[in-house]
Protein backbone atom coordinates (compact mmCIF):
# COMPACT_ATOMS: atom_id res chain seq x y z
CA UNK A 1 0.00 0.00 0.00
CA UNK A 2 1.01 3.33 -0.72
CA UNK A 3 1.84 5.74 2.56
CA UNK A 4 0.35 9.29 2.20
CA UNK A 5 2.41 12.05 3.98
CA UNK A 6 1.13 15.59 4.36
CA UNK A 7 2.45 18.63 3.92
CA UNK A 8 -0.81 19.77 2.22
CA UNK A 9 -0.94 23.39 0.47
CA UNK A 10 -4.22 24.58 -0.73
CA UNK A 11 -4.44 25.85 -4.18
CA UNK A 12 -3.55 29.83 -5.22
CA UNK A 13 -6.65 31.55 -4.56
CA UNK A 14 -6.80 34.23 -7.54
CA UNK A 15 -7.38 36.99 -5.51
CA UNK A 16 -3.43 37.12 -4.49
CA UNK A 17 -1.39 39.80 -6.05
CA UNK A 18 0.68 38.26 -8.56
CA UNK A 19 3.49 41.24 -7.37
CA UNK A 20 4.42 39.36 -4.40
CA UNK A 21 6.83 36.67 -4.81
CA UNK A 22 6.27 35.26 -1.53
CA UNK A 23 3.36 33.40 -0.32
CA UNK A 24 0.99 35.36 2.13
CA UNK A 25 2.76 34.23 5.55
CA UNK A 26 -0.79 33.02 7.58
CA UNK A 27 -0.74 31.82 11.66
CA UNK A 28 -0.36 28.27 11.93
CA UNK A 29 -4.52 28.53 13.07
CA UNK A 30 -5.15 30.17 9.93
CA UNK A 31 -3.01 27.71 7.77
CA UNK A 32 -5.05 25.13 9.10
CA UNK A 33 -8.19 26.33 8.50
CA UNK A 34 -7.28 27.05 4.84
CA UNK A 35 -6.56 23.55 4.65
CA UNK A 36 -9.34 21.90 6.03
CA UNK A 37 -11.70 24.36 4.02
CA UNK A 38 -9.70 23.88 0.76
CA UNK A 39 -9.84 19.57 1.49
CA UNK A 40 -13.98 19.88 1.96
CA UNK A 41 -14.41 22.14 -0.75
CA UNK A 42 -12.59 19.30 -3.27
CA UNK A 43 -14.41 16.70 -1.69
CA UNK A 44 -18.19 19.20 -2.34
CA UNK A 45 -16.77 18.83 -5.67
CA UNK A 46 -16.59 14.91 -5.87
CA UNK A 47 -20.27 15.06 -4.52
CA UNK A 48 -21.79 17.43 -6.81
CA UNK A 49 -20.82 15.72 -9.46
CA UNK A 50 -24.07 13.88 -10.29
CA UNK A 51 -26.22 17.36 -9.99
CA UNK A 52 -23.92 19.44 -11.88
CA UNK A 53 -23.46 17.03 -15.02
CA UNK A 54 -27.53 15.73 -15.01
CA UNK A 55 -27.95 19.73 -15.39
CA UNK A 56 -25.92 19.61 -18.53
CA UNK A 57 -28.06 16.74 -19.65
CA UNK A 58 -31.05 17.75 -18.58
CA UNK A 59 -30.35 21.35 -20.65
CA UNK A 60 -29.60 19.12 -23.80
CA UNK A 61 -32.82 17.60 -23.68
CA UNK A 62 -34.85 20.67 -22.98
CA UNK A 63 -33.03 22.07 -26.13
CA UNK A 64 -33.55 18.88 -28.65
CA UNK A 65 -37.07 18.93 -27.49
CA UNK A 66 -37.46 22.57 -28.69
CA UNK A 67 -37.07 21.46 -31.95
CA UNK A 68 -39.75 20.96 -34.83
CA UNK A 69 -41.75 17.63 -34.52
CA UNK A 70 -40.35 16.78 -38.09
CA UNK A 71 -36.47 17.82 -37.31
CA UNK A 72 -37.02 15.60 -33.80
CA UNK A 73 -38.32 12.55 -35.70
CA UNK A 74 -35.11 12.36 -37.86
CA UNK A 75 -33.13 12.40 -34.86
CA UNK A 76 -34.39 9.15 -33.31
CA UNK A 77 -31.36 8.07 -31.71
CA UNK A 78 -31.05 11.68 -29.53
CA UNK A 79 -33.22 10.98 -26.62
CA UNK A 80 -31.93 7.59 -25.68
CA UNK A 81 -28.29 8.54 -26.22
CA UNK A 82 -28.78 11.28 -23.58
CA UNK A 83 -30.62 9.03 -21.07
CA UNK A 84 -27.44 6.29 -21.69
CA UNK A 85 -25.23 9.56 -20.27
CA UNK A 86 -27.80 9.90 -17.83
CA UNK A 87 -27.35 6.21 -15.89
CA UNK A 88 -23.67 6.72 -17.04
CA UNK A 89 -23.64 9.68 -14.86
CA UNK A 90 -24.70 8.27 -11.85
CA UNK A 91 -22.37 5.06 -12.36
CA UNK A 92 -19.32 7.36 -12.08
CA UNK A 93 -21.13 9.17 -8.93
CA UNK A 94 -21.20 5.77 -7.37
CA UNK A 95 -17.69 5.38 -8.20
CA UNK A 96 -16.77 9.20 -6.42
CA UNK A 97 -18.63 8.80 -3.93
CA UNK A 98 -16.44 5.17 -3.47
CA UNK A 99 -13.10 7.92 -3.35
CA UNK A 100 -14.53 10.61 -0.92
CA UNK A 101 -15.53 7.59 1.45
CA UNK A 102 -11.72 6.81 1.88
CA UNK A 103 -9.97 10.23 1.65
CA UNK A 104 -11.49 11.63 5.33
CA UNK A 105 -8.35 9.78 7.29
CA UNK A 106 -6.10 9.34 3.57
CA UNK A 107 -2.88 11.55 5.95
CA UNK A 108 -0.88 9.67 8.52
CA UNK A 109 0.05 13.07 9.67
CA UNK A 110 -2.75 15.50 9.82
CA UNK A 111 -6.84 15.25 10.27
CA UNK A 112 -9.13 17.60 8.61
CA UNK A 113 -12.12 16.38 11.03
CA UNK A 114 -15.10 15.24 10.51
CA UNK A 115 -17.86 17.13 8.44
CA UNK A 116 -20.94 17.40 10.51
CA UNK A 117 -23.17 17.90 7.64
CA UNK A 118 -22.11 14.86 4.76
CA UNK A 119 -25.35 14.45 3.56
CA UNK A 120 -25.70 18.03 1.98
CA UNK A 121 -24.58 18.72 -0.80
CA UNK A 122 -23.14 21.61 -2.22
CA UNK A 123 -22.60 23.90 -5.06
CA UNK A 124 -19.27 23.61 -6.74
CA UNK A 125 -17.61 25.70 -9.00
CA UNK A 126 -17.34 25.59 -13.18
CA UNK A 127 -13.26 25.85 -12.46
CA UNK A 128 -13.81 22.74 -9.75
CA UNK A 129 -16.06 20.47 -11.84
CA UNK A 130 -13.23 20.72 -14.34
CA UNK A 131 -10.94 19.49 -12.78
CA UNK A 132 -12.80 16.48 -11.56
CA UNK A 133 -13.60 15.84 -14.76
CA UNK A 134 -9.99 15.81 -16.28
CA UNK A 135 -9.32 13.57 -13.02
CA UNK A 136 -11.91 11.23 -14.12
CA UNK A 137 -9.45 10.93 -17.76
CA UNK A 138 -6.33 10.45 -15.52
CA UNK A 139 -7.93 7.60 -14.58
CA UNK A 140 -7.93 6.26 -18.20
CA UNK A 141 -4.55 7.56 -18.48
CA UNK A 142 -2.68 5.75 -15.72
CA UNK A 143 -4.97 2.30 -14.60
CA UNK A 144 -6.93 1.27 -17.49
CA UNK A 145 -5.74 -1.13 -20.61
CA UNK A 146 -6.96 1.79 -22.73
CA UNK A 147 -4.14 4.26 -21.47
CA UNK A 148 -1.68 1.56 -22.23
CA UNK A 149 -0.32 3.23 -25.37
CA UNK A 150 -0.49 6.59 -24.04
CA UNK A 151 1.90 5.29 -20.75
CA UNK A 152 4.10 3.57 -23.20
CA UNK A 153 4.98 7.29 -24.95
CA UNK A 154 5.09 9.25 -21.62
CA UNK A 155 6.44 6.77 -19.35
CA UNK A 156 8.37 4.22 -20.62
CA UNK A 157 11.39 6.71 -21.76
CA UNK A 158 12.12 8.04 -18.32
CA UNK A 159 12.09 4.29 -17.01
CA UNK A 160 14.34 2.95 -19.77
CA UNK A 161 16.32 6.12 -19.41
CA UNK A 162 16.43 4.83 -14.84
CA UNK A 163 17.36 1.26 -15.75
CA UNK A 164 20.31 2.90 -18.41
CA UNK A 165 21.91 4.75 -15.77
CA UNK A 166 21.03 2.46 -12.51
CA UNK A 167 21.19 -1.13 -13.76
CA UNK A 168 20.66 -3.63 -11.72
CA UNK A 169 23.64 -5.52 -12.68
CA UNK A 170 25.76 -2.30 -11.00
CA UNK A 171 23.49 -1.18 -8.67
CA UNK A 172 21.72 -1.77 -5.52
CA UNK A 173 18.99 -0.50 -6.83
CA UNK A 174 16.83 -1.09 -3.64
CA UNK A 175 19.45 1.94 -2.52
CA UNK A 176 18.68 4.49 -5.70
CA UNK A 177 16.18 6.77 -4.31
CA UNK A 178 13.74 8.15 -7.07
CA UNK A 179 11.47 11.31 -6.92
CA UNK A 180 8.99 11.93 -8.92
CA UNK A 181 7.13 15.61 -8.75
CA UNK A 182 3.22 15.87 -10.30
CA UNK A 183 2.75 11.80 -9.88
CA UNK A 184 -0.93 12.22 -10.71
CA UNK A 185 -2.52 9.00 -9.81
CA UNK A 186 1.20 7.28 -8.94
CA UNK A 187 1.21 4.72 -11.89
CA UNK A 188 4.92 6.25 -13.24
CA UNK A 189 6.16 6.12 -9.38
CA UNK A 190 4.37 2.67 -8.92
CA UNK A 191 5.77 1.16 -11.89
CA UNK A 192 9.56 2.26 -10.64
CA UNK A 193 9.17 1.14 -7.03
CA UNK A 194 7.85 -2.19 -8.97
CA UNK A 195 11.83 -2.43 -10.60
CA UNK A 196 13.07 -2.43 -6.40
CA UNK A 197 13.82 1.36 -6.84
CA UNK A 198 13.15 3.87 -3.92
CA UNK A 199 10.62 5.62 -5.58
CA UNK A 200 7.82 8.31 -3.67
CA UNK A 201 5.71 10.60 -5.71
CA UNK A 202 4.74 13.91 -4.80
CA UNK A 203 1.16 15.56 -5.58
CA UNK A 204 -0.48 18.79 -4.30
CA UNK A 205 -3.99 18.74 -5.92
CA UNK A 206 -6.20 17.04 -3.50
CA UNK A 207 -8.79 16.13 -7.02
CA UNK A 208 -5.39 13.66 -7.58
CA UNK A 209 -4.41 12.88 -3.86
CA UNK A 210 -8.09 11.34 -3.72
CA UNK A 211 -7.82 9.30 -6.48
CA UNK A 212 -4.72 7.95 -6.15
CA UNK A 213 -5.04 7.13 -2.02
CA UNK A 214 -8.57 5.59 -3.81
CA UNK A 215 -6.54 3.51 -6.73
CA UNK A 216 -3.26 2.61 -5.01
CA UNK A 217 -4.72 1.54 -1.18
CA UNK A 218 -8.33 0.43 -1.54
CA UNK A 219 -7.83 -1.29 -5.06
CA UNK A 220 -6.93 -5.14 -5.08
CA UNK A 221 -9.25 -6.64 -7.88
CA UNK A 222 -7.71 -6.19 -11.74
CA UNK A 223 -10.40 -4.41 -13.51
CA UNK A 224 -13.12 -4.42 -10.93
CA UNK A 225 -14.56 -1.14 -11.53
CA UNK A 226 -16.09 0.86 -14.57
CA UNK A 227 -15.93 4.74 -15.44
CA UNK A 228 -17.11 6.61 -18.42
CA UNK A 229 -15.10 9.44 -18.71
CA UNK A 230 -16.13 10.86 -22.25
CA UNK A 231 -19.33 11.12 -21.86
CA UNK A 232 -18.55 14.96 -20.65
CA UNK A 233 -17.61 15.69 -24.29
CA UNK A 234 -20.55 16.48 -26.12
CA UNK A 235 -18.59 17.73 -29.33
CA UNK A 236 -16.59 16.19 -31.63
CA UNK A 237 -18.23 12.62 -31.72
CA UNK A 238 -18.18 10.47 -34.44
CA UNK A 239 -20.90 8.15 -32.84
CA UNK A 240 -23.10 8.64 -29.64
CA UNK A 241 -21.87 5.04 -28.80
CA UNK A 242 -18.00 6.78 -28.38
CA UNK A 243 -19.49 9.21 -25.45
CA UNK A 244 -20.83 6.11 -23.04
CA UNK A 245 -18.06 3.27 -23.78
CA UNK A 246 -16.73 2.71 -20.78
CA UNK A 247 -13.06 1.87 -19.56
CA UNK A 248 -12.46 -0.91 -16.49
CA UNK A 249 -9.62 -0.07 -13.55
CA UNK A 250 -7.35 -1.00 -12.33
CA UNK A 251 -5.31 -2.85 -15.48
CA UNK A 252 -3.07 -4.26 -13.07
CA UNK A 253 -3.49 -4.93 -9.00
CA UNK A 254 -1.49 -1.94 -7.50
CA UNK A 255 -1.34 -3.85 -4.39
CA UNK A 256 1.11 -6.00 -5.99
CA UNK A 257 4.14 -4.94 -5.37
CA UNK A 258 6.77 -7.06 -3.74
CA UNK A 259 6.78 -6.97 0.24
CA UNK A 260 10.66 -4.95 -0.12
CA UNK A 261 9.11 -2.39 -2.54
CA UNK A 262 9.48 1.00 -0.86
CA UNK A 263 7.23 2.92 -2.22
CA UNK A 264 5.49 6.28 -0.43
CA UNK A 265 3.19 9.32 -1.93
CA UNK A 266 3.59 12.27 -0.59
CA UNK A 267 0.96 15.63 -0.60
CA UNK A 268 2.01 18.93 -0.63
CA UNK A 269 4.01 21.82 -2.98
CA UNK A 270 7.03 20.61 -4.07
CA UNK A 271 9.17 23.76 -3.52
CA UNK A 272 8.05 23.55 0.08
CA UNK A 273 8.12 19.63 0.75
CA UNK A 274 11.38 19.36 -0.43
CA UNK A 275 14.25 21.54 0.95
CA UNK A 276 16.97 18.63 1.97
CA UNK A 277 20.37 19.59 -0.39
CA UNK A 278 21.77 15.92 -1.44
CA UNK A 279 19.05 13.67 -0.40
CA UNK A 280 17.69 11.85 -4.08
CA UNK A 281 19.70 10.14 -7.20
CA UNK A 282 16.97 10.81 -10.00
CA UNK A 283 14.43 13.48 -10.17
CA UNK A 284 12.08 12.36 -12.87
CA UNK A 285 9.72 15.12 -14.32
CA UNK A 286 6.68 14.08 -17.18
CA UNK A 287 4.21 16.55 -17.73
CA UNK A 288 5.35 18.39 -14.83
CA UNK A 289 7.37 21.33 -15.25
CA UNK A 290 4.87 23.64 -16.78
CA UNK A 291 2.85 23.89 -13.68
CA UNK A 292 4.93 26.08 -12.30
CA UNK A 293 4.23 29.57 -11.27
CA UNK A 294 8.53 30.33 -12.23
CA UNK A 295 10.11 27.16 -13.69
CA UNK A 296 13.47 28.49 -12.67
CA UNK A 297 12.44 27.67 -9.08
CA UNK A 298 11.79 23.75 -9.99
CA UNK A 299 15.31 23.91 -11.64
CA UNK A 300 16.78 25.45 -8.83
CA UNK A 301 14.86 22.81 -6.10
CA UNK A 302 16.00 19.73 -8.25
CA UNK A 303 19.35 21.03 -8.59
CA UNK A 304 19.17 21.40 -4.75
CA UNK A 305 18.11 18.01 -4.02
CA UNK A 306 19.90 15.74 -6.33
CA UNK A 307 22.77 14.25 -5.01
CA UNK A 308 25.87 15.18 -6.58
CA UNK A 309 26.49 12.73 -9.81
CA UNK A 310 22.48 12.59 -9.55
CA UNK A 311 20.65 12.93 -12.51
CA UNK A 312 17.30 14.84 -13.44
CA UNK A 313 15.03 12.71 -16.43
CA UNK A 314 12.00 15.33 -17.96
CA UNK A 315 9.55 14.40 -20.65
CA UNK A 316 6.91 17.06 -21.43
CA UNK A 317 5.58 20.18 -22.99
CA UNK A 318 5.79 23.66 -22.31
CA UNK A 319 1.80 24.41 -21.34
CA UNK A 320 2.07 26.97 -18.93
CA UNK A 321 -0.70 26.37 -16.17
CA UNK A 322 -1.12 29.64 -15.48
CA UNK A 323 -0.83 31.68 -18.47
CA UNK A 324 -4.46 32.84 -18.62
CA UNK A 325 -5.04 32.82 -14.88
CA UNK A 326 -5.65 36.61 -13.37
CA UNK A 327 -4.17 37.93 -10.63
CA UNK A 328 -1.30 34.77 -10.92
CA UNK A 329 2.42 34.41 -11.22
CA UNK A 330 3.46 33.33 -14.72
CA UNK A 331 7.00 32.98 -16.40
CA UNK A 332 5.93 31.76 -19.81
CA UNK A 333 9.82 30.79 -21.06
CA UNK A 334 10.63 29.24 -24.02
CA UNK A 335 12.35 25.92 -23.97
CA UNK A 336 15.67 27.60 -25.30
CA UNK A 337 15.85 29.82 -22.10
CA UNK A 338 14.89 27.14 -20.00
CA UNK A 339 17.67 25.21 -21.81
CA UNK A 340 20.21 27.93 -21.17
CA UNK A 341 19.24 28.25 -17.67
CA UNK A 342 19.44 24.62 -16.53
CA UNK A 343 23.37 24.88 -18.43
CA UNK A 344 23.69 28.08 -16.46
CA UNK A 345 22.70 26.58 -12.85
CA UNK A 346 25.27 23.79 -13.59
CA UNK A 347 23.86 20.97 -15.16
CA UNK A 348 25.61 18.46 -17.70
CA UNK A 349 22.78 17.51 -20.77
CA UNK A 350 23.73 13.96 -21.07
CA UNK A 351 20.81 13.20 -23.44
CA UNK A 352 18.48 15.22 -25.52
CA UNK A 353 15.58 14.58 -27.88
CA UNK A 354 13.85 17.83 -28.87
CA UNK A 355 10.49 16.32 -30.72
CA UNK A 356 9.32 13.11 -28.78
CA UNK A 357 5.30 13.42 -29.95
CA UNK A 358 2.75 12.58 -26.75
CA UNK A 359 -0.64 12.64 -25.93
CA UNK A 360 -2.49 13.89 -22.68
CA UNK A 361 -5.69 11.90 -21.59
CA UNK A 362 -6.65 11.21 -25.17
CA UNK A 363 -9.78 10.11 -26.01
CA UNK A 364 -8.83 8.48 -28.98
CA UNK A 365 -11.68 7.99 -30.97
CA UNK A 366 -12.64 12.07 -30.92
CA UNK A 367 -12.71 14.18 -33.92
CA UNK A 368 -10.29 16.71 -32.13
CA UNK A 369 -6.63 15.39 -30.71
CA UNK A 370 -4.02 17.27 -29.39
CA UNK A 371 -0.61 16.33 -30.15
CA UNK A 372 2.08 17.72 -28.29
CA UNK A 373 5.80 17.53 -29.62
CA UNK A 374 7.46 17.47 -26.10
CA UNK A 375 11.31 17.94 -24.60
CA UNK A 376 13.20 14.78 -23.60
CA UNK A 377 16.27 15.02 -21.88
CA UNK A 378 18.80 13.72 -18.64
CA UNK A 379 20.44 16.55 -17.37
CA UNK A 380 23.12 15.55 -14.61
CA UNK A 381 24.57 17.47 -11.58
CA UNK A 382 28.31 16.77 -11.68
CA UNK A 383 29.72 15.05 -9.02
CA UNK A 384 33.20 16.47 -9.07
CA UNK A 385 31.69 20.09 -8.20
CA UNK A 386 30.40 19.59 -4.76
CA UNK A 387 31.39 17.65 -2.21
CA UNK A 388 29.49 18.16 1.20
CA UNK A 389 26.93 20.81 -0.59
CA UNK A 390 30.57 22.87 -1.18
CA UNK A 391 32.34 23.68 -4.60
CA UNK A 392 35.63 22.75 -5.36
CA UNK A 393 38.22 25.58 -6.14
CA UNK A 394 37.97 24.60 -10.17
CA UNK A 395 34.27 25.28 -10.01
CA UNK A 396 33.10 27.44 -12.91
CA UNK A 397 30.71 30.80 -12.50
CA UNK A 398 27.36 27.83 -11.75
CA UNK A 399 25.96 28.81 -8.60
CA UNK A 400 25.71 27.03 -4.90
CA UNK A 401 23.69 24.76 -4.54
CA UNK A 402 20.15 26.87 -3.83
CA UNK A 403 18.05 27.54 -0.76
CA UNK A 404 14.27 27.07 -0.90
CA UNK A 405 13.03 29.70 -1.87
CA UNK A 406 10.15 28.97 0.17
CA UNK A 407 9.05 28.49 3.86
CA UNK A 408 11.57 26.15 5.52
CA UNK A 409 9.33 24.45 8.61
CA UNK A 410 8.05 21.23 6.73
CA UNK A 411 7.00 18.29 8.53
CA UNK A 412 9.41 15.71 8.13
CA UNK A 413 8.78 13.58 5.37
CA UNK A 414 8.22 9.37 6.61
């Protein structure tokens, strides 16, 4: 089973000045009570589900019936296509409601309490419902036979590229420790734990943290349960059929992993979770560096953290997460500068493919697919340079190795 650690850190409201660099520095009481309201508002989210999508279907009827007798009688398949999304709808409720039940004690390390009033329900936002439905697709993406294609594009490179430079013919490798920041629902941390690597992911959205606690510790039956998760696409359909086919989780039984694996998940931002200089051999990045407010920060952290000789593995695009967000930080840098900047810090480019093609929660049998043409490359922090966090004399103009550039009072990571 996977152990969930907190350090939990509720998503940028977008009322903050984007001027201030720092975080708004809140009393430990009032930290807290962000939390806990931030957790219950996710989990109002998980429960609205149901009302929120039977509006949209409910609207779709109201507007087919509006139409002529004569244009509704050459539509006969409308109507029972919309009632197949309906039951649909309230399959993947069950299956939410399934997640929310086992997310109230998910953190060895901190209780958000019990909510006195479960049984309402309550309004969530547009923004929210969004997000819980591209959760939903994660789940294709990372535990169903239908995402296998997609994990062998995204994932499969950084493992091939762990095994290359830790074989198990050289290493220990129950000793090489492996991060990986933005592990979704933990199949690319799973699947390296699986090889007898150290391996602990790190997620800060509570819509994943769910999910994953849901998948990875209350799972043991291969394909056991059922989601629909296109049925939230009403454009772009070749058939009505493609909107209600279903996909079956888990693929595999993530409870499977050898009794030695050590394998952890860990919740919070990963500027402030991880601030120990020389503590991991691999940070491996996929899809992740774009969420950042400043990507220079992430290189700086993950130059901070590797060990020295440790190597840093990134697959992904250059989708800035909050490019069109008001009122929030956003250093929208093109992969040249980023390139020049990683060089700068200190890093050796060991490998480098500049168009590896990908796919993001496809749905593959939509009229619209986005193709991204992402960054591959293993970037290494030289041994020789540091020894004990200090340079040696012959170091060139790359700086120390950085300080956080956030809070430094963590919880301790188990």
């Amino acid at each position: 089973m996977a152990e969930i650690t907190g350090e939990v850190v509720t998503e940028g409201e977008q009322n903050e000045p984007y001027i201030q660099k720092e975080r708004i520095k809140y009393t430990p009481e009032e930290e807290a009570r962000l939390e806990r309201q931030h957790f219950w508002k996710v989990i109002d989210a998980f429960r609205y589900y149901r009302i929120h999508v039977q509006e949209q279907v409910k609207r779709a009827e109201r507007q087919f019936r509006s139409l002529s007798q004569r244009h509704q009688m050459l539509l006969p398949s409308v109507l029972p296509n919309l009632a197949r999304i309906s039951h649909c709808v309230d399959h993947n409720q069950e299956v939410l409601q399934a997640i929310v039940l086992n997310c109230i004690h998910m953190f060895e390390n901190m209780e958000y309490g019990e909510e006195d009033d479960l049984r309402k329900v309550r309004p969530s936002s547009t923004f929210d419902m969004d997000k819980l439905k591209s959760t939903i697709k994660q789940f294709v993406r990372d535990w169903s036979e239908a995402g296998q294609a997609e994990r062998d594009t995204c994932y499969w490179p950084l493992i091939q590229e762990i095994q290359r430079l830790f074989p198990s013919n050289q290493y220990d490798v129950s000793k090489v420790s492996v991060l990986v920041p933005g592990a979704g629902l933990g199949r690319l941390a799973w699947e390296i734990a699986r090889l007898g690597y150290i391996c602990q992911g790190n997620e800060w959205s509570f819509f994943m943290l769910f999910s994953s606690n849901f998948v990875l510790n209350r799972c043991d039956k291969v394909n056991s349960l059922t989601l629909y998760p296109w049925i939230h696409q009403l454009s772009n359909n070749k058939k009505g059929s493609d909107q209600t086919r279903p996909i079956t989780f888990p693929d595999v039984n993530p409870q499977s992993l050898p009794p030695s694996a050590d394998f952890s998940m860990v919740a919070g931002d990963f500027l402030e979770v991880y601030t120990e200089p020389d503590s991991w051999d691999c940070v491996a990045t996929c899809f992740f560096i774009d969420t950042a407010h400043n990507v220079i920060d992430y290189v700086e952290t993950i130059w901070k953290i590797l060990k020295p000789g440790g190597v840093w593995i990134n697959l992904g695009p250059l989708l800035y997460h909050f490019e069109n967000m008001a009122n929030e930080l956003s250093i929208e840098l093109s992969y040249e500068d980023i390139r020049a900047a990683i060089i700068k810090y200190g890093f050796d480019i060991e490998v480098e493919r500049e168009s590896v093609q990908a796919t993001y929660t496809e749905n593959d049998r939509s009229m619209l697919k986005y193709l991204y043409d992402c960054v591959f490359f293993v970037a290494r922090k030289p041994a020789h340079l540091y020894t004990n966090g200090q340079q040696d004399d012959q170091s060139q103009s790359s700086p120390p190795a950085a300080k956080s550039p956030r809070r430094e009072d963590n919880d301790s990571l188990t």
